[in-house]
Protein backbone atom coordinates (compact mmCIF):
# COMPACT_ATOMS: atom_id res chain seq x y z
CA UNK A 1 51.12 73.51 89.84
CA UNK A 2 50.95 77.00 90.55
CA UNK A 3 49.49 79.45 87.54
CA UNK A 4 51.04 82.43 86.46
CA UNK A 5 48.79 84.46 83.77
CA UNK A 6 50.67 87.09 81.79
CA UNK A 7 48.90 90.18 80.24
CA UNK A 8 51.22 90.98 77.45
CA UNK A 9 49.83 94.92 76.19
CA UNK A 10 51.32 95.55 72.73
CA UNK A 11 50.93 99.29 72.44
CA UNK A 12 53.51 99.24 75.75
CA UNK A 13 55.91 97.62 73.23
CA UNK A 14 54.97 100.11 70.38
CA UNK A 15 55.68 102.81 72.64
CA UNK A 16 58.80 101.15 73.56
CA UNK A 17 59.65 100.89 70.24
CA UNK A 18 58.98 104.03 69.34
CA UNK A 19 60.76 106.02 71.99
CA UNK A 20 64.33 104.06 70.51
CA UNK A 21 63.91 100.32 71.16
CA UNK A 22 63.05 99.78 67.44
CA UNK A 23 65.34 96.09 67.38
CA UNK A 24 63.64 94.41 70.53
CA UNK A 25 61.56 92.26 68.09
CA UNK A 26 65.05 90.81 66.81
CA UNK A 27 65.58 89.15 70.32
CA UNK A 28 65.44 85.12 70.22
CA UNK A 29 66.73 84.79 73.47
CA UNK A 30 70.60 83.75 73.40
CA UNK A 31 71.66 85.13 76.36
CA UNK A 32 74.47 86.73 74.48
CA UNK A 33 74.04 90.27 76.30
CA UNK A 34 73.40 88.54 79.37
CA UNK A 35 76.76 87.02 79.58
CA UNK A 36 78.34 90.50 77.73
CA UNK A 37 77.19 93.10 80.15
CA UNK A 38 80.09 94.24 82.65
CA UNK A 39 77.60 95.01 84.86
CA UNK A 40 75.12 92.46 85.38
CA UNK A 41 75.55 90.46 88.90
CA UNK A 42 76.25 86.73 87.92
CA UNK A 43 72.95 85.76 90.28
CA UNK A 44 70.75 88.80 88.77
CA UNK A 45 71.93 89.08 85.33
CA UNK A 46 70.39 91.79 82.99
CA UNK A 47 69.31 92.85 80.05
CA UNK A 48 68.29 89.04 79.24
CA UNK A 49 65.16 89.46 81.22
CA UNK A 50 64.08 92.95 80.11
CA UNK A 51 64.00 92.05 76.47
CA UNK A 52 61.60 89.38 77.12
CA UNK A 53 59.46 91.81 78.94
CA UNK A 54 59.88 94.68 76.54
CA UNK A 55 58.78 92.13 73.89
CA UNK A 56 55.48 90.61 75.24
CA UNK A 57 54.90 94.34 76.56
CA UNK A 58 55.03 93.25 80.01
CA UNK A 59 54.58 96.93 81.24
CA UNK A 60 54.12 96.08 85.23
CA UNK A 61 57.21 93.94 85.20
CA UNK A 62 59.56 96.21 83.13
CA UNK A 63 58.81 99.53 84.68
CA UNK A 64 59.52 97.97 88.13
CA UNK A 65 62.41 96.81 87.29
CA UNK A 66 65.43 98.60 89.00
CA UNK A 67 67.97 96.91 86.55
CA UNK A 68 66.84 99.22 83.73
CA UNK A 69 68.10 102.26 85.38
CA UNK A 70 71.70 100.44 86.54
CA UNK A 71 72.53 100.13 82.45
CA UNK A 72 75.64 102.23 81.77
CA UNK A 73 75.28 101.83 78.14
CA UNK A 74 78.67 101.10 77.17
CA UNK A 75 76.98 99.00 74.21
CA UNK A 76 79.00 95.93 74.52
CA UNK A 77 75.66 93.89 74.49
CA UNK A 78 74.94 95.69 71.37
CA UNK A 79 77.88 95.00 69.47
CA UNK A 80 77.86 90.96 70.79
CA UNK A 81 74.34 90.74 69.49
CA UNK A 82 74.39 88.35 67.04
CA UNK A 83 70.67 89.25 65.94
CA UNK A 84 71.36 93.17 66.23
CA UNK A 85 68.33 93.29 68.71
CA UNK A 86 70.49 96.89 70.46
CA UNK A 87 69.30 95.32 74.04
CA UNK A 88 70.94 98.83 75.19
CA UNK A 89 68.71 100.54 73.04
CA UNK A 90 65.77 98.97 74.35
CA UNK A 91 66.58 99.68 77.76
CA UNK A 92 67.16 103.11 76.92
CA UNK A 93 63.71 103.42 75.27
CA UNK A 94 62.35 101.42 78.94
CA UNK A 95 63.85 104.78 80.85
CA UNK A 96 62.57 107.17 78.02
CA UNK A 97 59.34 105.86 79.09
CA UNK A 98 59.81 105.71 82.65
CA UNK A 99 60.49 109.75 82.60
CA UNK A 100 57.14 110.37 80.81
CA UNK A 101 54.77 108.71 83.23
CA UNK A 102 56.83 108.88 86.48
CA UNK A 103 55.88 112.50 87.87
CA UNK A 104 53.16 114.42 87.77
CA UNK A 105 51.68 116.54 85.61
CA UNK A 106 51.53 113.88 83.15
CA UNK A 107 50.95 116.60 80.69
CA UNK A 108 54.50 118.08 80.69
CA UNK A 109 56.00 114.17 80.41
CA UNK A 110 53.86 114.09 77.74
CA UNK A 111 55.04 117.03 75.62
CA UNK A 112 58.59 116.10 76.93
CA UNK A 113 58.65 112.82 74.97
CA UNK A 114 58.55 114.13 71.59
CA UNK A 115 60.09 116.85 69.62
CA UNK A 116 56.50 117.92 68.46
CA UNK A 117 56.02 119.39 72.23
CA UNK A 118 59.23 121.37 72.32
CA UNK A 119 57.93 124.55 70.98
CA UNK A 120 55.38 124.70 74.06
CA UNK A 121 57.93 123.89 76.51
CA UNK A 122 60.42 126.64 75.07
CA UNK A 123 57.79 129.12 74.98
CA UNK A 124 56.15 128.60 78.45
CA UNK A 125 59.50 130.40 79.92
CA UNK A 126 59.86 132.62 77.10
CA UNK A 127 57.29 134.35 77.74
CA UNK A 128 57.68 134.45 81.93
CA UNK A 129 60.40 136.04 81.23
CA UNK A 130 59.58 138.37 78.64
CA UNK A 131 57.23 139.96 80.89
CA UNK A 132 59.55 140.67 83.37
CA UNK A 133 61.78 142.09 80.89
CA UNK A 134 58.66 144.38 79.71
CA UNK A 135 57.97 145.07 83.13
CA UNK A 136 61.55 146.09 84.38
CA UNK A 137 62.00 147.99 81.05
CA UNK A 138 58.91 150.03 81.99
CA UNK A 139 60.33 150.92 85.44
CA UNK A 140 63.72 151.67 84.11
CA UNK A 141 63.06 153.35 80.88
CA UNK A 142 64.54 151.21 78.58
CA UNK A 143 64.47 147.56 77.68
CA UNK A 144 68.54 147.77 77.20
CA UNK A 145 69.80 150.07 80.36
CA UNK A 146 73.09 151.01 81.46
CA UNK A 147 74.20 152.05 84.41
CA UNK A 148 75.18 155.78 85.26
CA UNK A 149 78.56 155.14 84.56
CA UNK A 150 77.82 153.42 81.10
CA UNK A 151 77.92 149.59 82.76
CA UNK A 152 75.60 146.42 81.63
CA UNK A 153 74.44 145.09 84.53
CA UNK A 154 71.66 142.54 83.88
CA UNK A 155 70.77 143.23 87.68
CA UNK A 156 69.09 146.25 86.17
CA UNK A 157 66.36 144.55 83.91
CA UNK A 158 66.42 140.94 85.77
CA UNK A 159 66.76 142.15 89.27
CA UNK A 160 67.66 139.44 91.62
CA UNK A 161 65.10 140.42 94.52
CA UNK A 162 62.07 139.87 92.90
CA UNK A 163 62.87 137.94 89.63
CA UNK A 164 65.19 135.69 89.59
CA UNK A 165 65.97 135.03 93.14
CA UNK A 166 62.19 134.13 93.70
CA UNK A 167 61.42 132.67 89.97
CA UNK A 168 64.12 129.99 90.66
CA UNK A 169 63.72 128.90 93.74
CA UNK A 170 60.38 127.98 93.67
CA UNK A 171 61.10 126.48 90.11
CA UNK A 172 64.28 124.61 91.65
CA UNK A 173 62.38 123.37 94.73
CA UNK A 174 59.34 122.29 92.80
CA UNK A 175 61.03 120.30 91.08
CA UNK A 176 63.16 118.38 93.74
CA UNK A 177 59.73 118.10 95.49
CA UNK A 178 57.91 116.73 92.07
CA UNK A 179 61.33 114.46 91.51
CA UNK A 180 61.15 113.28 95.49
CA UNK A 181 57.56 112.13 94.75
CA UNK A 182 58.68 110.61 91.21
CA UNK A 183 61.67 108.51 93.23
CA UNK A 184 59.05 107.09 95.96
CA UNK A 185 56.68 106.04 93.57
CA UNK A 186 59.82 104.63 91.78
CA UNK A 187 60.81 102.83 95.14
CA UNK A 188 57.46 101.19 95.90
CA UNK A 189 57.35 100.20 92.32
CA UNK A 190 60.56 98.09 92.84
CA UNK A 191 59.31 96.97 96.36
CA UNK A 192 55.99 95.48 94.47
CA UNK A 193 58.23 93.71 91.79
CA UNK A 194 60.44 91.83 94.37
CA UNK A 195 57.90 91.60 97.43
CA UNK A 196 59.96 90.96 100.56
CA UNK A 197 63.68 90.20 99.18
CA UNK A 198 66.08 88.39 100.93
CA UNK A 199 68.86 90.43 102.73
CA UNK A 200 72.39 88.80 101.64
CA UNK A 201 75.27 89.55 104.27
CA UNK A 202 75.24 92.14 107.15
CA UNK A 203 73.34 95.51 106.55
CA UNK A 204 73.66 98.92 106.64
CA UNK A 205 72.08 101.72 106.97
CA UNK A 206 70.61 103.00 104.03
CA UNK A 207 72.87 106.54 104.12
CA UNK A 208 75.98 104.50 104.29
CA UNK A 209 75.06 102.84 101.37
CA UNK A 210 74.17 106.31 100.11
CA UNK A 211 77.60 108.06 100.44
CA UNK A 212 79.16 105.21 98.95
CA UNK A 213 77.73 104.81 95.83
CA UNK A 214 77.81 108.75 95.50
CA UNK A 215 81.55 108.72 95.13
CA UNK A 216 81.64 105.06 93.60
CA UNK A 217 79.10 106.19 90.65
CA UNK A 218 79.00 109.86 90.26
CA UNK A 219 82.33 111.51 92.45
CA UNK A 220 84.70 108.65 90.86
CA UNK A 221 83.33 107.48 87.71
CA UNK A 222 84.99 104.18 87.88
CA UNK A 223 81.85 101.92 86.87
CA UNK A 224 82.90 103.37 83.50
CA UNK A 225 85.97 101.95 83.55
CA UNK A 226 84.28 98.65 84.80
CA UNK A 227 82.12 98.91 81.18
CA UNK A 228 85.17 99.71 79.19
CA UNK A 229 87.08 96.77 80.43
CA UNK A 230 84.23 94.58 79.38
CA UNK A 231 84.15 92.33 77.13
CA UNK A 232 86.36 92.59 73.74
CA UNK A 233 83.80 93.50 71.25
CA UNK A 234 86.02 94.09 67.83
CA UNK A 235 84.82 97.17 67.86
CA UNK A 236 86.41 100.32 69.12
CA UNK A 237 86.07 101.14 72.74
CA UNK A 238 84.78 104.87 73.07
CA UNK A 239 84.64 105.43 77.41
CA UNK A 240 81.98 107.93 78.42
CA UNK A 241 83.60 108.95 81.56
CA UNK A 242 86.24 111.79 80.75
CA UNK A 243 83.16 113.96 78.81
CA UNK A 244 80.26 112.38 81.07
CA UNK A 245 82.89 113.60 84.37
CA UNK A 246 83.96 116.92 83.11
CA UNK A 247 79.80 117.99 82.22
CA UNK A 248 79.29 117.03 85.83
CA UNK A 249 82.04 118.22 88.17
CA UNK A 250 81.22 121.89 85.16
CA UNK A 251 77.86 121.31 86.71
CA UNK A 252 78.79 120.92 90.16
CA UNK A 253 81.37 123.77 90.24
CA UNK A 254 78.49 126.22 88.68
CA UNK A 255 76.22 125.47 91.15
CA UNK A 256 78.52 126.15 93.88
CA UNK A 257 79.05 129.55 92.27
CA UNK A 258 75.39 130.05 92.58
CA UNK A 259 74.71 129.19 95.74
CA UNK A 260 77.78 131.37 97.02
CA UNK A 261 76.29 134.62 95.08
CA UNK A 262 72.72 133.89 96.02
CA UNK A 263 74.04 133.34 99.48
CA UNK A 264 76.50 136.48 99.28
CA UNK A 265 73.28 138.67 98.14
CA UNK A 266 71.36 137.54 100.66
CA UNK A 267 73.27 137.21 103.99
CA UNK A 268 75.23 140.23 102.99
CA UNK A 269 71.68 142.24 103.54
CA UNK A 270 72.01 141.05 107.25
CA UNK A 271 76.23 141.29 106.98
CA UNK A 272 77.51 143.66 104.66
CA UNK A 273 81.21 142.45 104.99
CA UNK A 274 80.08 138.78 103.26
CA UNK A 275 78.11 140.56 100.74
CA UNK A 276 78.82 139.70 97.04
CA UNK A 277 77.76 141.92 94.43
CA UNK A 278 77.53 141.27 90.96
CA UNK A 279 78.93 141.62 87.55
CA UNK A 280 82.17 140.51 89.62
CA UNK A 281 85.97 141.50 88.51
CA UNK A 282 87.01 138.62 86.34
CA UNK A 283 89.96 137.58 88.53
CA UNK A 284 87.70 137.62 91.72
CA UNK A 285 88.05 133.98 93.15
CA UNK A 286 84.11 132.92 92.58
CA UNK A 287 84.41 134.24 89.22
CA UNK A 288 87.58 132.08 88.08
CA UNK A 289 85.73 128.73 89.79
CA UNK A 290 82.53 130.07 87.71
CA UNK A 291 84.42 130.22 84.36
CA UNK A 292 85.93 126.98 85.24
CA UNK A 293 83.07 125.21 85.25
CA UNK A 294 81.75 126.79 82.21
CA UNK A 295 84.74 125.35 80.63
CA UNK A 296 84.59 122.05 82.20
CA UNK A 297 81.16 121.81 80.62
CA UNK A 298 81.50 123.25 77.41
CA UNK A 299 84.72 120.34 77.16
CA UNK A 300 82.37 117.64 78.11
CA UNK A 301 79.77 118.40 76.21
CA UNK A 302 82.21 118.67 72.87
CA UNK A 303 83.45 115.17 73.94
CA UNK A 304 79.77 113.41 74.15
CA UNK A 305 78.58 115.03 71.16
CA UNK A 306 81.63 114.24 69.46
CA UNK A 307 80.83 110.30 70.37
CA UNK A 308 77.20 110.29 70.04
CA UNK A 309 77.89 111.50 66.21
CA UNK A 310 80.41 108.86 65.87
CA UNK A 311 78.49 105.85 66.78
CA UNK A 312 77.82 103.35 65.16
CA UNK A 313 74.51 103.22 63.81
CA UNK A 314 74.45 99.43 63.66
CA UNK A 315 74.36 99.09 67.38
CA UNK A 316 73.79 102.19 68.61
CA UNK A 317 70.72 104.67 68.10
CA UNK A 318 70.35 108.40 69.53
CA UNK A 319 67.00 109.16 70.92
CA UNK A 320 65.82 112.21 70.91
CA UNK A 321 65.80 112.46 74.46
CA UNK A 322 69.49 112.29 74.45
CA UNK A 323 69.88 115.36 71.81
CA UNK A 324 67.36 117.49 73.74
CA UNK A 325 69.33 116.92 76.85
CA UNK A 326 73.03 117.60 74.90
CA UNK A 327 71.11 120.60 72.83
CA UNK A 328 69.41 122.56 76.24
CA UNK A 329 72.88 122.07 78.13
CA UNK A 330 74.98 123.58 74.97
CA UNK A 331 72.45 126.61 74.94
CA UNK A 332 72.63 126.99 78.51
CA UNK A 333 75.89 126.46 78.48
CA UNK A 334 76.78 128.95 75.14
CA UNK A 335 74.40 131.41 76.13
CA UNK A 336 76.21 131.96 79.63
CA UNK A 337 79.48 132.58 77.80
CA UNK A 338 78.67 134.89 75.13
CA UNK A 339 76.49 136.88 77.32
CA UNK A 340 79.30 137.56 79.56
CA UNK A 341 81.55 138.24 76.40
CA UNK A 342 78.54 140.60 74.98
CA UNK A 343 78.86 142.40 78.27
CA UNK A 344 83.02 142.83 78.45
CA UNK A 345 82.78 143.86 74.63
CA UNK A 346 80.23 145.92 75.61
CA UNK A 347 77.50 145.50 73.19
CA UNK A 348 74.11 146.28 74.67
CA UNK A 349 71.75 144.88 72.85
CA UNK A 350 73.46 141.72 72.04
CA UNK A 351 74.43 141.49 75.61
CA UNK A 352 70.79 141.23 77.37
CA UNK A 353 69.35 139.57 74.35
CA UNK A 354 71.21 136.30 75.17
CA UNK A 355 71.35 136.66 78.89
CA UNK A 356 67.51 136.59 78.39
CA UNK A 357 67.80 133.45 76.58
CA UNK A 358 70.33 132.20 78.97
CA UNK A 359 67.59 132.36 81.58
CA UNK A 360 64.65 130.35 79.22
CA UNK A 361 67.38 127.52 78.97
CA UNK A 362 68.29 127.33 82.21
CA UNK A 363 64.37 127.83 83.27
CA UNK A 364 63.92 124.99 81.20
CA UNK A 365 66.56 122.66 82.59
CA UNK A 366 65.31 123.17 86.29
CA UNK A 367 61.73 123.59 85.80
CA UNK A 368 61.67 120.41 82.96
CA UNK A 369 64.49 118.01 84.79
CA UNK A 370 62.26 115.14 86.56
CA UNK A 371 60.71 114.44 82.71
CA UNK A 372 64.15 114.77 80.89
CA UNK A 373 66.81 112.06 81.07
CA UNK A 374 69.15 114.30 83.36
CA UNK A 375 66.53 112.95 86.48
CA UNK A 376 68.38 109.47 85.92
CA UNK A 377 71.01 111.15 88.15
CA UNK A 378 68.38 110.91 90.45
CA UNK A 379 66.30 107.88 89.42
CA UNK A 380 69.72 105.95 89.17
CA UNK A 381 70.72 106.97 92.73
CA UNK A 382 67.59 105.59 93.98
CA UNK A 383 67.56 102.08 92.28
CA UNK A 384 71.22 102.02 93.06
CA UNK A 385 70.23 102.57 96.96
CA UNK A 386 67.70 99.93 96.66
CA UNK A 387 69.67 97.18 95.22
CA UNK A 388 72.87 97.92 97.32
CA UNK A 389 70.32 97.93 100.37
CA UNK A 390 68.95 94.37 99.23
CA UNK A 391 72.13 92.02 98.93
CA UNK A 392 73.44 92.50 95.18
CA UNK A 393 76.40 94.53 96.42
């Protein structure tokens, strides 16, 4: 008979436990949330498995596991539980995990997975950017400048050339680069879990399978339809897609808008006639699709805040990964607004006083986002692409 020897590590499960899966010592193993989840292939079912992992702290097995990332949530396992053992919870608290150890430095996952670190991460752009604002004021000669004809323009203290521009780009590619490194290590994780897996049906290549699940997960939204046409739970059904889909096509349409102005600023040094300059007329076309998105987002992020509070604390618990994620993206996304309103009104010092904290937040989302739960757009893309790629479809 063949021997399999098992190295349970119990601080693995207190960590679990402590990072939101407080409940998986409830599990006795009915198979209840197997059989509930929407999601779960009939031939790989989940989150059966992982609570037996999570439970003898089977650390190896669990964090190579691509089935913890492909968990939408929706809770139905939760509210079927007849031992209120939250298996969503716990699988939440296995990806709160995952996003402290996966990239390197270690250091920032570590101050990223408790509240206790978030002064250090706040101030670490705070103070970048208080220099420059020093700086600039000391060239200028005066931390809140106008212009000659009595205009804010931010451009004057945070000058695109040689602040921002430059700042974000190298904190925007680091971070892709850090998260790239974070997804292979993710990938040969899985590969070492499942050894040489058996292709099912004809196969593609892997960018087909890419562009597919990019509109069937993030362009459509429809898996969560597929979770809210789960099983009946008695409980009432609260879909994440319409706030989940309006944060992210907000997001989307915002980035677009910065690309086109960082593109506009820079091509239009080489050809003046595509050059965009900036603060631009509020009915200029860029402008409208910017202040759409700031709406779309400020919508969906009412609508998951407004569900997170309602939840039911009997099945459902909020992390505090998920409120740092919610909180940074409401200051990013209330700073942008009201620093654009402080500038219209025309009040100077309120005006750059926010747009400097609109940068710290949005330094923070970019620089921060391979630690934070937002890199599951990533990390989820990448166990996606390895499953499809595999035979489960």
């Amino acid at each position: 008979m063949a021997k399999v020897t098992l190295t349970p590590d119990s601080g693995f499960a207190r960590e679990l436990m402590e990072a939101g899966g407080e409940s998986l010592k409830k599990c006795y193993q009915c198979a209840t949330c197997a059989v509930a989840c929407p999601m779960a292939p009939a031939n790989h079912p989940y989150p059966r498995k992982e609570m037996v992992w999570a439970q003898w702290g089977l650390k190896d097995k669990l964090t190579a596991d691509p089935d913890i990332w492909l968990c939408h949530n929706c809770g139905n396992c939760a509210e079927l539980c007849p031992r209120g053992a939250n298996p969503a919870d716990v699988m939440a608290a296995a990806r709160n995990v995952m996003y402290k150890d996966l990239c390197k430095p270690a250091k920032i996952g570590e101050l990223m997975s408790s509240k206790k670190g978030l002064f250090k991460l706040f101030l670490i752009p705070a103070v970048l950017w208080l220099v420059i604002w020093a700086i600039r004021a000391a060239c200028v000669g005066s931390f809140f400048p106008r212009t000659p004809e009595g205009k804010i323009v931010f451009g004057q203290i945070f000058y695109g050339d040689y602040t921002i521009d430059p700042i974000f780009m190298v904190t925007f590619f680091g971070a892709l680069w850090i998260m790239y490194k974070g997804c292979s290590r993710l990938w040969n994780m899985f590969k070492s879990n499942d050894g040489k897996l058996l292709v099912v049906g004809p196969t593609k290549p892997w960018y087909v399978h890419l562009v597919s699940l990019l509109w069937d997960e993030i362009g459509s939204h429809k898996k969560f339809e597929t979770c809210t046409a789960g099983p009946k739970t008695g409980q009432p059904e609260n879909s994440r897609k319409f706030g989940h889909q309006c944060v992210v096509y907000g997001f989307v349409a915002l980035m677009i808008v910065t690309a086109v102005v960082a593109g506009g600023h820079w091509i239009g040094k080489v050809i003046p006639c595509l050059s965009i300059h900036t603060p631009m007329p509020t009915m200029y076309p860029v402008k409208i699709l910017a202040n759409i998105g700031a709406i779309l987002l400020l919508v969906g992020l009412f609508a998951l805040t407004v569900r997170r509070k309602n939840q039911n604390p009997k099945f459902f618990s909020s992390s505090y990964q998920d409120w740092y994620l919610l909180g940074l993206i409401w200051a990013i996304a209330l700073t942008g607004c009201f620093s654009q309103m402080f500038r219209l009104f025309d009040w100077v010092y309120f005006a750059y006083t926010v747009y400097y904290l609109h940068l710290v937040f949005v330094w923070m989302l970019f620089a921060y986002l391979p630690w934070s739960k937002l890199g599951h757009l990533c990390y989820r893309t990448a166990a996606l692409l390895y499953v499809r790629m595999y035979g489960r479809g």
